[in-house]
C-alpha atoms as a PDB file:
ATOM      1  CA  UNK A   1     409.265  63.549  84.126  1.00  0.00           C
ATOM      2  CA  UNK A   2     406.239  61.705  86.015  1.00  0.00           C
ATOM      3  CA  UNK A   3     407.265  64.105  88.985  1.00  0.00           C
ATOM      4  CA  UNK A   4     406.364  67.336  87.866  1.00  0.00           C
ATOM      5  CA  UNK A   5     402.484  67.008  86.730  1.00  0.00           C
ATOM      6  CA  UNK A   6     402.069  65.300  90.386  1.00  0.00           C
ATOM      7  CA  UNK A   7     403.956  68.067  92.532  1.00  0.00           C
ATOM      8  CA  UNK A   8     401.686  70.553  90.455  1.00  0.00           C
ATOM      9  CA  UNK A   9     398.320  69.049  91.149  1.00  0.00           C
ATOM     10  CA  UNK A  10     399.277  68.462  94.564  1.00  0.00           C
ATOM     11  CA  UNK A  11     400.467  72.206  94.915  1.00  0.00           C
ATOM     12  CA  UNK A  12     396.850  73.065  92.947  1.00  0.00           C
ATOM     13  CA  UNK A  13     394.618  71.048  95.880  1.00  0.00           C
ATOM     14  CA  UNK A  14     396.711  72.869  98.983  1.00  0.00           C
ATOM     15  CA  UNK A  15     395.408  75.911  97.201  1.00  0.00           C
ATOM     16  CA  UNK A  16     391.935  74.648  97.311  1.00  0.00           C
ATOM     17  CA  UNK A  17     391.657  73.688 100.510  1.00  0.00           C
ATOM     18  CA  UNK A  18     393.755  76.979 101.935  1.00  0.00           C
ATOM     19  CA  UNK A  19     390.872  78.852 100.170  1.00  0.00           C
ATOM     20  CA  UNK A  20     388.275  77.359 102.079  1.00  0.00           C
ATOM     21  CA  UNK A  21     390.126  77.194 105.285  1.00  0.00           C
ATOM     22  CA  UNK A  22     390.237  81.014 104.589  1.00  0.00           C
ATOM     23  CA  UNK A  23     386.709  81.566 103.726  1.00  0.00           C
ATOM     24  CA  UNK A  24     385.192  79.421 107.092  1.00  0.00           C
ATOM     25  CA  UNK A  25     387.306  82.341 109.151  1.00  0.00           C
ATOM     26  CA  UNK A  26     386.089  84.628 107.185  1.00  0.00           C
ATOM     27  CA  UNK A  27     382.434  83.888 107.758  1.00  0.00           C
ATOM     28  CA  UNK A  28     383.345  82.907 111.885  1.00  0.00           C
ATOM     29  CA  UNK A  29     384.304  86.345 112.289  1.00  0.00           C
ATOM     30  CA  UNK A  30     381.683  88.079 110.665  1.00  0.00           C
ATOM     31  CA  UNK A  31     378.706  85.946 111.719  1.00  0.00           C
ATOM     32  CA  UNK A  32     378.285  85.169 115.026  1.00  0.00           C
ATOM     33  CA  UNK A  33     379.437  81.719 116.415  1.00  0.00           C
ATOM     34  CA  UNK A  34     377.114  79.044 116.845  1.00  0.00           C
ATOM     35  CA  UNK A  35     374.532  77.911 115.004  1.00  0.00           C
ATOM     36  CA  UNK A  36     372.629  80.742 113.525  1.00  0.00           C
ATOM     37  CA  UNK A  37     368.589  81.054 112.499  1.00  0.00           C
ATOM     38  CA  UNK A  38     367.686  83.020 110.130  1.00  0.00           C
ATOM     39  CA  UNK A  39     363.876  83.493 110.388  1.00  0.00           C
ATOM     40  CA  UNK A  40     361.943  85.396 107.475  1.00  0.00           C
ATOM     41  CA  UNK A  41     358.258  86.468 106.901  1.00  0.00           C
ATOM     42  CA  UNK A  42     357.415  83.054 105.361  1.00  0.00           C
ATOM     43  CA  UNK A  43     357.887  81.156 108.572  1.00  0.00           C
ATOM     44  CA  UNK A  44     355.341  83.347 110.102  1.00  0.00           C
ATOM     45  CA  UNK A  45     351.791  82.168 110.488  1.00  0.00           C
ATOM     46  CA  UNK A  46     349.388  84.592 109.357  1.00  0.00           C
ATOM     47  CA  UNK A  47     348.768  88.075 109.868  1.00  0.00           C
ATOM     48  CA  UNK A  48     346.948  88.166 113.106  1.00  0.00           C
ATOM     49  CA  UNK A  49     349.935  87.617 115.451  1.00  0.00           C
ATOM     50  CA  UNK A  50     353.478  88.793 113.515  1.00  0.00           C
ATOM     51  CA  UNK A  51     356.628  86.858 114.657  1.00  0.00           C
ATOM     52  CA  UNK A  52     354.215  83.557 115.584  1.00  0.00           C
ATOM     53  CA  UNK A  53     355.567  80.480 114.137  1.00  0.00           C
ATOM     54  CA  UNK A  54     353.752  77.386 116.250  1.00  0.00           C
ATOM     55  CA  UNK A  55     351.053  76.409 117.520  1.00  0.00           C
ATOM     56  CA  UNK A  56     350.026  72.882 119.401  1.00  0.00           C
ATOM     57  CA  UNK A  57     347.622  71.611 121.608  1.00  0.00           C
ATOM     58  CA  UNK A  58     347.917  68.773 123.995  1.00  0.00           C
ATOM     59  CA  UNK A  59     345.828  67.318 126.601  1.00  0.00           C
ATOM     60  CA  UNK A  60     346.087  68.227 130.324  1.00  0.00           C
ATOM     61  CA  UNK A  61     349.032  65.701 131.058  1.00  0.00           C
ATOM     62  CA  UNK A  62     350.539  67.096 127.740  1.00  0.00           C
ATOM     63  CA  UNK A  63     350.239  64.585 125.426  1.00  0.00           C
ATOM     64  CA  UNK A  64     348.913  64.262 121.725  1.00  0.00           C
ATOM     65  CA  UNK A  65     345.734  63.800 121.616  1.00  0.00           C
ATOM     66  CA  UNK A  66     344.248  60.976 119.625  1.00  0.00           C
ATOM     67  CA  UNK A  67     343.454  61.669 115.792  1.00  0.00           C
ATOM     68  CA  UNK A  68     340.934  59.432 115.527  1.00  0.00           C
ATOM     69  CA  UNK A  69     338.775  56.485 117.288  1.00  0.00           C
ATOM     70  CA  UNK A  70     336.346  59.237 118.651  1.00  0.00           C
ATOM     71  CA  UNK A  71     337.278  58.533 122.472  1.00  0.00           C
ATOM     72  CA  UNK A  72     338.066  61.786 123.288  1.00  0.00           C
ATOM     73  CA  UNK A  73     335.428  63.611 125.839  1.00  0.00           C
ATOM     74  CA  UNK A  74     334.187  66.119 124.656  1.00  0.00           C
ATOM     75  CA  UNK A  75     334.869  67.980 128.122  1.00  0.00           C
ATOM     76  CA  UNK A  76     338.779  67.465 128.101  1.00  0.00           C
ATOM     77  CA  UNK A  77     341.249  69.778 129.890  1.00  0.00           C
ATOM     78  CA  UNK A  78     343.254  71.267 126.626  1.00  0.00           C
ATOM     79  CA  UNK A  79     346.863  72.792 126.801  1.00  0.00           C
ATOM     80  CA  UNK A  80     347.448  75.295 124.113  1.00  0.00           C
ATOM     81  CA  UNK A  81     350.868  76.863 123.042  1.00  0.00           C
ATOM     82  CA  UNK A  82     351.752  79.777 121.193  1.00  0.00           C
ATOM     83  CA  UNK A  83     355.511  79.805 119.684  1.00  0.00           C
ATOM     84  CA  UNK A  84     357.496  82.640 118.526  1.00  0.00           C
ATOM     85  CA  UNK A  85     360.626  83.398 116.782  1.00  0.00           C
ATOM     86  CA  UNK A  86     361.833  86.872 116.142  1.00  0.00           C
ATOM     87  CA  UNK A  87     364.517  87.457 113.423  1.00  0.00           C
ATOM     88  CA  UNK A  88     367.684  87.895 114.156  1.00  0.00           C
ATOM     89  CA  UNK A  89     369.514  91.674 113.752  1.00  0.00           C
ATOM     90  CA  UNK A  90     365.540  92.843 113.785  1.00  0.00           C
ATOM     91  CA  UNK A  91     365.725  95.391 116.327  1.00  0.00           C
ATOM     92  CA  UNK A  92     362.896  97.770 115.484  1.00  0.00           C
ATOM     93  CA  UNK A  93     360.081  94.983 116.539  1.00  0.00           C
ATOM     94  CA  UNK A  94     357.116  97.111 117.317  1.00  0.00           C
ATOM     95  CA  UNK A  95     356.139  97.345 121.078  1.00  0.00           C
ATOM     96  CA  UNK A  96     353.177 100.188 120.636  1.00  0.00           C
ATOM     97  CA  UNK A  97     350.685  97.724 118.979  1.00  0.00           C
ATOM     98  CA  UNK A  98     348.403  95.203 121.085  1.00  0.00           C
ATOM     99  CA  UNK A  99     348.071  92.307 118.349  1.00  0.00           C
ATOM    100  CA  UNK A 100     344.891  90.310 118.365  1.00  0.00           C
ATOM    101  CA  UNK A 101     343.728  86.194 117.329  1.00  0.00           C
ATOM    102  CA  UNK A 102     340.620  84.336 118.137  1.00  0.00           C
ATOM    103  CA  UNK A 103     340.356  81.402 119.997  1.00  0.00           C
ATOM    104  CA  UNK A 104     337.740  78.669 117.848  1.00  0.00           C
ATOM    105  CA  UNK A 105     334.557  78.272 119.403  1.00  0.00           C
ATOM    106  CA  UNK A 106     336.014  74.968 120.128  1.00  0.00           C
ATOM    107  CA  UNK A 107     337.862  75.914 123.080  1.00  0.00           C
ATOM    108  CA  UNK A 108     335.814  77.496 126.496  1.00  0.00           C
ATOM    109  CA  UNK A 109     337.416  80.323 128.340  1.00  0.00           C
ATOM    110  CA  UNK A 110     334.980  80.577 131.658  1.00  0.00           C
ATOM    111  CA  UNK A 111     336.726  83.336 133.133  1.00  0.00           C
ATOM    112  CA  UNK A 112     338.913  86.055 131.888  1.00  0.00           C
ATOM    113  CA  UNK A 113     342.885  84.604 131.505  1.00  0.00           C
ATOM    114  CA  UNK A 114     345.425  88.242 132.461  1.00  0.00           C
ATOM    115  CA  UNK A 115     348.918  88.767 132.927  1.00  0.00           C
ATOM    116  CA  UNK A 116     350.213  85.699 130.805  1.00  0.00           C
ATOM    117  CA  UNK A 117     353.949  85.854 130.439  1.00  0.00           C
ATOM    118  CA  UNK A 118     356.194  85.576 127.621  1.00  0.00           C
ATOM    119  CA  UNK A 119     359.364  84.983 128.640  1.00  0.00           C
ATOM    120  CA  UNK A 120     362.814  84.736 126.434  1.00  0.00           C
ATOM    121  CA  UNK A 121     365.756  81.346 127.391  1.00  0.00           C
ATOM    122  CA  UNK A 122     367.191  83.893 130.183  1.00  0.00           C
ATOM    123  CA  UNK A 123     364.333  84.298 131.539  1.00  0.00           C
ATOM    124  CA  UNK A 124     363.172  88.103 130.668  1.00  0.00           C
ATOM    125  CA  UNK A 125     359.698  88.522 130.145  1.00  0.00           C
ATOM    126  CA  UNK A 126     359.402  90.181 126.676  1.00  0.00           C
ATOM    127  CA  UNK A 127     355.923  90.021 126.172  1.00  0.00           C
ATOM    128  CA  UNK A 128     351.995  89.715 127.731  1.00  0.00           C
ATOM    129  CA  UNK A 129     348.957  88.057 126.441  1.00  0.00           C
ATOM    130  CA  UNK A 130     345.574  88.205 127.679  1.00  0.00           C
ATOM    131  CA  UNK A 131     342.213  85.929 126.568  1.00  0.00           C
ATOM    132  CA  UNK A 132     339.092  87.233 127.229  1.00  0.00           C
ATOM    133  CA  UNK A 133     335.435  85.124 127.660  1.00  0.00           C
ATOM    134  CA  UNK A 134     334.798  85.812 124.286  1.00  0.00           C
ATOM    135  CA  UNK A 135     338.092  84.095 122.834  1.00  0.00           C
ATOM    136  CA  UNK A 136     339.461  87.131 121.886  1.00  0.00           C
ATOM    137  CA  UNK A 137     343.649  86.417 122.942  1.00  0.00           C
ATOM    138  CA  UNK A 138     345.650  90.214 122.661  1.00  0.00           C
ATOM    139  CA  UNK A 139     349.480  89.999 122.494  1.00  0.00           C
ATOM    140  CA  UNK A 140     351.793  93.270 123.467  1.00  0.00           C
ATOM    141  CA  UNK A 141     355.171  92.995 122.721  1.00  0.00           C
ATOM    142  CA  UNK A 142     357.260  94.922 125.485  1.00  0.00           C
ATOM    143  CA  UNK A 143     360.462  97.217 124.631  1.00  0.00           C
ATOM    144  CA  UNK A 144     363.099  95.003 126.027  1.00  0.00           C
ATOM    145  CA  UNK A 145     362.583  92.402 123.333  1.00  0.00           C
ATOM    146  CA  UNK A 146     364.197  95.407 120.877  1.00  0.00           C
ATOM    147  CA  UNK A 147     367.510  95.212 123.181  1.00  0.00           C
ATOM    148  CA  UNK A 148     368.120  91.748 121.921  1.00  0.00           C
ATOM    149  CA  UNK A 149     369.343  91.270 118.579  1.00  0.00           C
ATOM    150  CA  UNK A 150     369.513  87.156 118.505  1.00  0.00           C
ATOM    151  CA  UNK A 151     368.385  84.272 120.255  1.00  0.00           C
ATOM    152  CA  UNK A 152     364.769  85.415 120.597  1.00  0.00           C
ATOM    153  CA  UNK A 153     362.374  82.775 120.948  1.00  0.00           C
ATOM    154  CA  UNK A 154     359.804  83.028 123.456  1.00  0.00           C
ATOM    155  CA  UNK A 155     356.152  81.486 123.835  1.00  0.00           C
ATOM    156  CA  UNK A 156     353.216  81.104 126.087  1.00  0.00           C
ATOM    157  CA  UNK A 157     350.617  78.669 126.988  1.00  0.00           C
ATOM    158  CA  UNK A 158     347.092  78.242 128.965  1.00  0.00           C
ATOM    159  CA  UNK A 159     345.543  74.946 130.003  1.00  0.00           C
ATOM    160  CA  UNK A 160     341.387  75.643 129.369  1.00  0.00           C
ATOM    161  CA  UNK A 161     338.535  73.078 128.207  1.00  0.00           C
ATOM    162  CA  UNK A 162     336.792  72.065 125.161  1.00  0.00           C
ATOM    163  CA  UNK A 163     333.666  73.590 125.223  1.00  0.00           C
ATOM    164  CA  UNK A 164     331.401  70.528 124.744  1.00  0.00           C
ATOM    165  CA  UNK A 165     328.370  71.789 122.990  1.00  0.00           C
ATOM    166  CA  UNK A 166     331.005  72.653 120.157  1.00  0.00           C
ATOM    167  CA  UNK A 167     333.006  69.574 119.801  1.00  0.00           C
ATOM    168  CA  UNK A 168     330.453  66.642 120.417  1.00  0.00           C
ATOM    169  CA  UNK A 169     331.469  64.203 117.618  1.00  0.00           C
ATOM    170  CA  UNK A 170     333.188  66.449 115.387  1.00  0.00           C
ATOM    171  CA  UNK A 171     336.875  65.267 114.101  1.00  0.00           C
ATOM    172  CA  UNK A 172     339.214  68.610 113.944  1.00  0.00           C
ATOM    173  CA  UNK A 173     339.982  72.405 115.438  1.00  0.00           C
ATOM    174  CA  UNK A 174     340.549  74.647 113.329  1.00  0.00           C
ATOM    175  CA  UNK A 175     342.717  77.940 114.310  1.00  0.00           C
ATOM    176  CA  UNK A 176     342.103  81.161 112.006  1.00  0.00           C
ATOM    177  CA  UNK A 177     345.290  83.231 112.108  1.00  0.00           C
ATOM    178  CA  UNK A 178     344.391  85.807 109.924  1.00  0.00           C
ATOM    179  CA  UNK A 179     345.130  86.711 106.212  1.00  0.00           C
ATOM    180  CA  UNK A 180     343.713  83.128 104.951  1.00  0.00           C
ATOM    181  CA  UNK A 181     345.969  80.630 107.114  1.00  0.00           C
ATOM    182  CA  UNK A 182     344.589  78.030 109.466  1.00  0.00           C
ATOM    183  CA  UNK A 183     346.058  75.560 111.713  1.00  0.00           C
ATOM    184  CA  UNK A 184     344.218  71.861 111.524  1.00  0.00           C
ATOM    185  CA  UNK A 185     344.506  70.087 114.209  1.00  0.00           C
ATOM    186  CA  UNK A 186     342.642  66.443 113.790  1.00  0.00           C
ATOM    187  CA  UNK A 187     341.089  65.598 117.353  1.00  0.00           C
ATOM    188  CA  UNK A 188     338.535  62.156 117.081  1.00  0.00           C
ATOM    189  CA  UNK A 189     336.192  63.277 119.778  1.00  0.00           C
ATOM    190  CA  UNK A 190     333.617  60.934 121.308  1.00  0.00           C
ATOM    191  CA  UNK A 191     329.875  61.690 119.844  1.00  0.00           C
ATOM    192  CA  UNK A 192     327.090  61.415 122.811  1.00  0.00           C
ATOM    193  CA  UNK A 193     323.944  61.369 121.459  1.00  0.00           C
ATOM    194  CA  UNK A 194     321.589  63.820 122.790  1.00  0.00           C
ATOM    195  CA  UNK A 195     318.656  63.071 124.998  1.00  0.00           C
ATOM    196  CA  UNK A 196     316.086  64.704 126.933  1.00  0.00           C
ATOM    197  CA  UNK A 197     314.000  63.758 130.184  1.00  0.00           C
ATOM    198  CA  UNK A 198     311.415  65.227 132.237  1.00  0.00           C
ATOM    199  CA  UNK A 199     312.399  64.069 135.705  1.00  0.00           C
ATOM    200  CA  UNK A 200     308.971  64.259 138.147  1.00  0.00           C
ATOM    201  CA  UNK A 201     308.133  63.610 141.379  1.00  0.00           C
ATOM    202  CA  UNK A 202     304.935  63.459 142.727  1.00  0.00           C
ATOM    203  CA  UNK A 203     303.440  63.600 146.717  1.00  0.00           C
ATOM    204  CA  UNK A 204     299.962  64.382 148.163  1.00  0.00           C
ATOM    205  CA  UNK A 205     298.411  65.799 151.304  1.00  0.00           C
ATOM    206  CA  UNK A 206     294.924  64.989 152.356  1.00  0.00           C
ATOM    207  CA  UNK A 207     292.496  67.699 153.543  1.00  0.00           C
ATOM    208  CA  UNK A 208     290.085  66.236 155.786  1.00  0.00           C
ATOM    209  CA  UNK A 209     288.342  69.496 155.723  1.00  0.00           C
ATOM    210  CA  UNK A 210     286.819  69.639 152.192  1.00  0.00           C
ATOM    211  CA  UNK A 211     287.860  66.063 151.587  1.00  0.00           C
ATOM    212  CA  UNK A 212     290.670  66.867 149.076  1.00  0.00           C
ATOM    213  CA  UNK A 213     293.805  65.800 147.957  1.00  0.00           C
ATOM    214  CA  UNK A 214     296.663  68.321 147.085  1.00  0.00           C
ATOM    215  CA  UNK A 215     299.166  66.870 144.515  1.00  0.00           C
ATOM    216  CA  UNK A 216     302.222  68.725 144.100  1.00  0.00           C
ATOM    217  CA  UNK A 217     304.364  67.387 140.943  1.00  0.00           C
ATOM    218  CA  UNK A 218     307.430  68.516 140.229  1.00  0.00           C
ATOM    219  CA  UNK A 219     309.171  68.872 136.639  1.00  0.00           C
ATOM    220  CA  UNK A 220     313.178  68.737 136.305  1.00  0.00           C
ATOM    221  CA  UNK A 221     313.674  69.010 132.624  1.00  0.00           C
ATOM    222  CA  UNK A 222     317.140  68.071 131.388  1.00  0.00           C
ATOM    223  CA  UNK A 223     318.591  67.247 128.038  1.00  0.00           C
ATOM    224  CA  UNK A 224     321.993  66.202 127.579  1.00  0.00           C
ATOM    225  CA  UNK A 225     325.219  66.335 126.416  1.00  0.00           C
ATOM    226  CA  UNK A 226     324.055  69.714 125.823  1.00  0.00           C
ATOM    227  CA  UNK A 227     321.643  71.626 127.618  1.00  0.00           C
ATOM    228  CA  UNK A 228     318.877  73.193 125.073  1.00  0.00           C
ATOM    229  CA  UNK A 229     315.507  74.542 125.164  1.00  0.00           C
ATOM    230  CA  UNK A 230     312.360  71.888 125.373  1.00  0.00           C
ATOM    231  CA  UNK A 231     309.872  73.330 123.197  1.00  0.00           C
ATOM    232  CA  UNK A 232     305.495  71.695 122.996  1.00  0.00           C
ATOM    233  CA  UNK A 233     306.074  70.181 126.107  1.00  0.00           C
ATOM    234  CA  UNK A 234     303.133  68.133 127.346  1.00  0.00           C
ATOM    235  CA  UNK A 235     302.927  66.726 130.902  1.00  0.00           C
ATOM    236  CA  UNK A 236     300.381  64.157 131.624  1.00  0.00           C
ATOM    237  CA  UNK A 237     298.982  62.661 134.524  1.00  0.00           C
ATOM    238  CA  UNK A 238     296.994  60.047 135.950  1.00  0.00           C
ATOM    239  CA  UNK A 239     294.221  60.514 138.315  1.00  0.00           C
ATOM    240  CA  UNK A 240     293.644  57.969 141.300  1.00  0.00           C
ATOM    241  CA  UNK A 241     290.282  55.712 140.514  1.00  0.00           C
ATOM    242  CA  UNK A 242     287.066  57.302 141.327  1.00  0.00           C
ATOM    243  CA  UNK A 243     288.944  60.883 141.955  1.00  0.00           C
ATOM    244  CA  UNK A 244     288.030  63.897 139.542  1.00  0.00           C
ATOM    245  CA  UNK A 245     289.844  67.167 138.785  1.00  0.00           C
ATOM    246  CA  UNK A 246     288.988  70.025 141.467  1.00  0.00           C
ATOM    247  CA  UNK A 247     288.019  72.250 138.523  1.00  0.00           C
ATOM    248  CA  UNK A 248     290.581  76.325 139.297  1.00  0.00           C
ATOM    249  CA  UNK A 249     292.631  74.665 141.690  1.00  0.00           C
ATOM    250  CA  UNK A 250     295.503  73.821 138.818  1.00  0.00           C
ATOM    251  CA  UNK A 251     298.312  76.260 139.503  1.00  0.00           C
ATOM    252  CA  UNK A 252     302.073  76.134 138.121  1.00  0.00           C
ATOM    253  CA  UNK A 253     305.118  78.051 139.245  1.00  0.00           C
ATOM    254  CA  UNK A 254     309.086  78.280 138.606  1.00  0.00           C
ATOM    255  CA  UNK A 255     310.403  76.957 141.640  1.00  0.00           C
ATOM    256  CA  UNK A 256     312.730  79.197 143.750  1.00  0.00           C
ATOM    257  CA  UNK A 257     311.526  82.404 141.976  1.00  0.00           C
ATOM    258  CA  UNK A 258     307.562  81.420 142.129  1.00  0.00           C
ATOM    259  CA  UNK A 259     306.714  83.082 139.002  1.00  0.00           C
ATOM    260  CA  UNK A 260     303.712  81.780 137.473  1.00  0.00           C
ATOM    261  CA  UNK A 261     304.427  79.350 134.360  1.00  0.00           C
ATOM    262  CA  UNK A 262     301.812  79.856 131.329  1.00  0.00           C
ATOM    263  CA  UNK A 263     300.454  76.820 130.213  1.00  0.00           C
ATOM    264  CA  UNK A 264     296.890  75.392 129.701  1.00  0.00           C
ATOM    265  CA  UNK A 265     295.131  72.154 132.024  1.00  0.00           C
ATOM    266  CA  UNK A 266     292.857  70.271 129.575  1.00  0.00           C
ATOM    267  CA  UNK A 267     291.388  66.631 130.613  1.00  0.00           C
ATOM    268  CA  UNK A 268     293.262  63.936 129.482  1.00  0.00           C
ATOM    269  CA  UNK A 269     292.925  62.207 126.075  1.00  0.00           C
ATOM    270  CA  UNK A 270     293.024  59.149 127.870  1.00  0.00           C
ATOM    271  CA  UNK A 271     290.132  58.441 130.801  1.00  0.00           C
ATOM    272  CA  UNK A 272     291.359  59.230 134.580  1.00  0.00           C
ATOM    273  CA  UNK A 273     293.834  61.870 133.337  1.00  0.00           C
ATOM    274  CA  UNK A 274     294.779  65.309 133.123  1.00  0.00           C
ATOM    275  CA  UNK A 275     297.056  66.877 130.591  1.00  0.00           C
ATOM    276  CA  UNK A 276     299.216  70.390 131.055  1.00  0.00           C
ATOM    277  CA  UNK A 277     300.975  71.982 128.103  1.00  0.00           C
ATOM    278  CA  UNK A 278     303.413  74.600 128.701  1.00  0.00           C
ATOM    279  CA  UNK A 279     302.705  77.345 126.125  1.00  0.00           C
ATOM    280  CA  UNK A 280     306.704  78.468 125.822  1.00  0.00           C
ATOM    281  CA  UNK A 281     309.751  76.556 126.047  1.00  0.00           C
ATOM    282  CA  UNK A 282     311.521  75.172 129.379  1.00  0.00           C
ATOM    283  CA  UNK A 283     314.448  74.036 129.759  1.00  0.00           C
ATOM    284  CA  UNK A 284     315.999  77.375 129.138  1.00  0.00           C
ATOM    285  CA  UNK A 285     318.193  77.696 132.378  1.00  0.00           C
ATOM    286  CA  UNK A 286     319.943  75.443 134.207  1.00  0.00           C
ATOM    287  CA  UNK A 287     318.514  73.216 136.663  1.00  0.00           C
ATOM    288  CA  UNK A 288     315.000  74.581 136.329  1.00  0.00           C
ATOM    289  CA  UNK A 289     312.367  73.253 137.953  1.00  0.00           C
ATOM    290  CA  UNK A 290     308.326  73.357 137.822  1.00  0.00           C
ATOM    291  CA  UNK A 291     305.565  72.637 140.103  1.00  0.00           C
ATOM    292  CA  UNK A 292     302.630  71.630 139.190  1.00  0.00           C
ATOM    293  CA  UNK A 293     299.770  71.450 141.836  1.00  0.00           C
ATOM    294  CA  UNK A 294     295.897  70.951 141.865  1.00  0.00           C
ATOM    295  CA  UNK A 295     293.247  69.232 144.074  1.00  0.00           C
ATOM    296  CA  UNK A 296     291.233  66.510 142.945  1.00  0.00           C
END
């Protein structure tokens, strides 16, 4: 009597389990084998680039950089990757449309970047990207990519600097992607604080004719991390004893194109000295220099 009630549970759990042995061959045959990813809109991020679904940076040697502690230069090599996944059975991806993302302002592209490759696991190249100097990056996806119907991931990368007037001291880059998303990525950059010099050098050259002296100074302006205009710039001098200003002989030029500089000489405020104040800013160009010359 105990016999029956366990033959019929037992017969009730072969059942079971036939079922699902059933329904995993089932679902072998119709899906393909292997694992399978099923990728939707919501893994995308954004709007700017469709199908893109990473994106890292890493220093040159490709490595994390540091969150915080503000040691990194603000000068770095970066290496930046785009990621992308295209869904599965998606066969209609559309190859007629150059898509288009920014860079941040944080990152300096010096020269135009062409002809980047992105390439699927086999190797086919499936796409091109292109950055511009002014950040702009422009994806085209290619019509191959639309004769695969799974397995489709594919990326590309460029190695580029920080641009350091940007990043001095701040603590994240930000990546707009279109329709509202962002990528935060926390960086701890180093913070150098800005200075300025005027770098001179000064020689003279007797003239035993007239008994003068020519002085030529000349003024290297510099200002760093950054270079920036130098505005109410002032330079003063000091006169050898018993020597007085050669009154019209005070000239100033831009060295290497000699272009006059306008600017006023007044006497010094203090005794035995002469003053000159540039009337615009310097400092404008790189490695500009001024010379200053008058007779005394």
């Amino acid at each position: 009597m105990l016999q029956q009630p366990f033959r019929l549970n037992r017969l009730r759990r072969w059942k079971k389990l036939g079922f699902l042995v059933i329904f995993s061959l089932l679902m072998q045959i119709l899906l393909p084998f292997g694992s399978l990813r099923i990728v939707s809109a919501a893994d995308q991020i954004g709007t700017d680039l469709p199908y893109l679904t990473g994106l890292t940076i890493t220093d040159g040697s490709g490595n994390p950089f540091p969150e915080s502690g503000g040691t990194v230069p603000p000068d770095s090599d970066v290496h930046i990757r785009y990621d992308f996944t295209f869904p599965d059975g998606e066969t209609e991806i559309d190859t007629s449309t150059t898509h288009t993302t920014r860079l941040p302002s944080a990152i300096l592209i010096a020269s135009p970047i062409n002809d980047i490759e992105m390439k699927l696991g086999d190797g086919t190249v499936i796409g091109t990207a292109t950055i511009g100097t002014d950040n702009v990056v422009s994806v085209t996806f290619l019509p191959i990519i639309n004769e695969y119907d799974s397995e489709r991931t594919s990326f590309f990368w460029i190695t580029s600097q920080f641009n350091k007037e940007v990043v001095n001291g701040i603590t994240q880059i930000v990546f707009e992607l279109g329709g509202g998303a962002e990528v935060v990525i926390p960086v701890g950059f180093e913070t150098i604080e800005e200075t300025s010099s005027l770098g001179m050098e000064k020689s003279g050259i007797y003239n035993s004719d007239d008994n003068t002296i020519t002085w030529t100074l000349d003024i290297s302006p510099s200002t760093k991390p950054n270079q920036r205009p130098l505005s109410n710039v002032v330079i003063t001098d000091v006169l050898p004893n018993n020597q007085t200003l050669v009154a019209g002989s005070e000239e100033i030029i831009k060295v290497g194109s000699g272009e006059p500089v306008n600017g006023n000489f007044v006497s010094g405020t203090a005794p035995g000295t002469i003053e000159y104040a540039f009337n615009g800013d310097i400092n404008t160009e790189p490695d500009e220099t001024y010379r200053i010359t008058f007779k005394t």
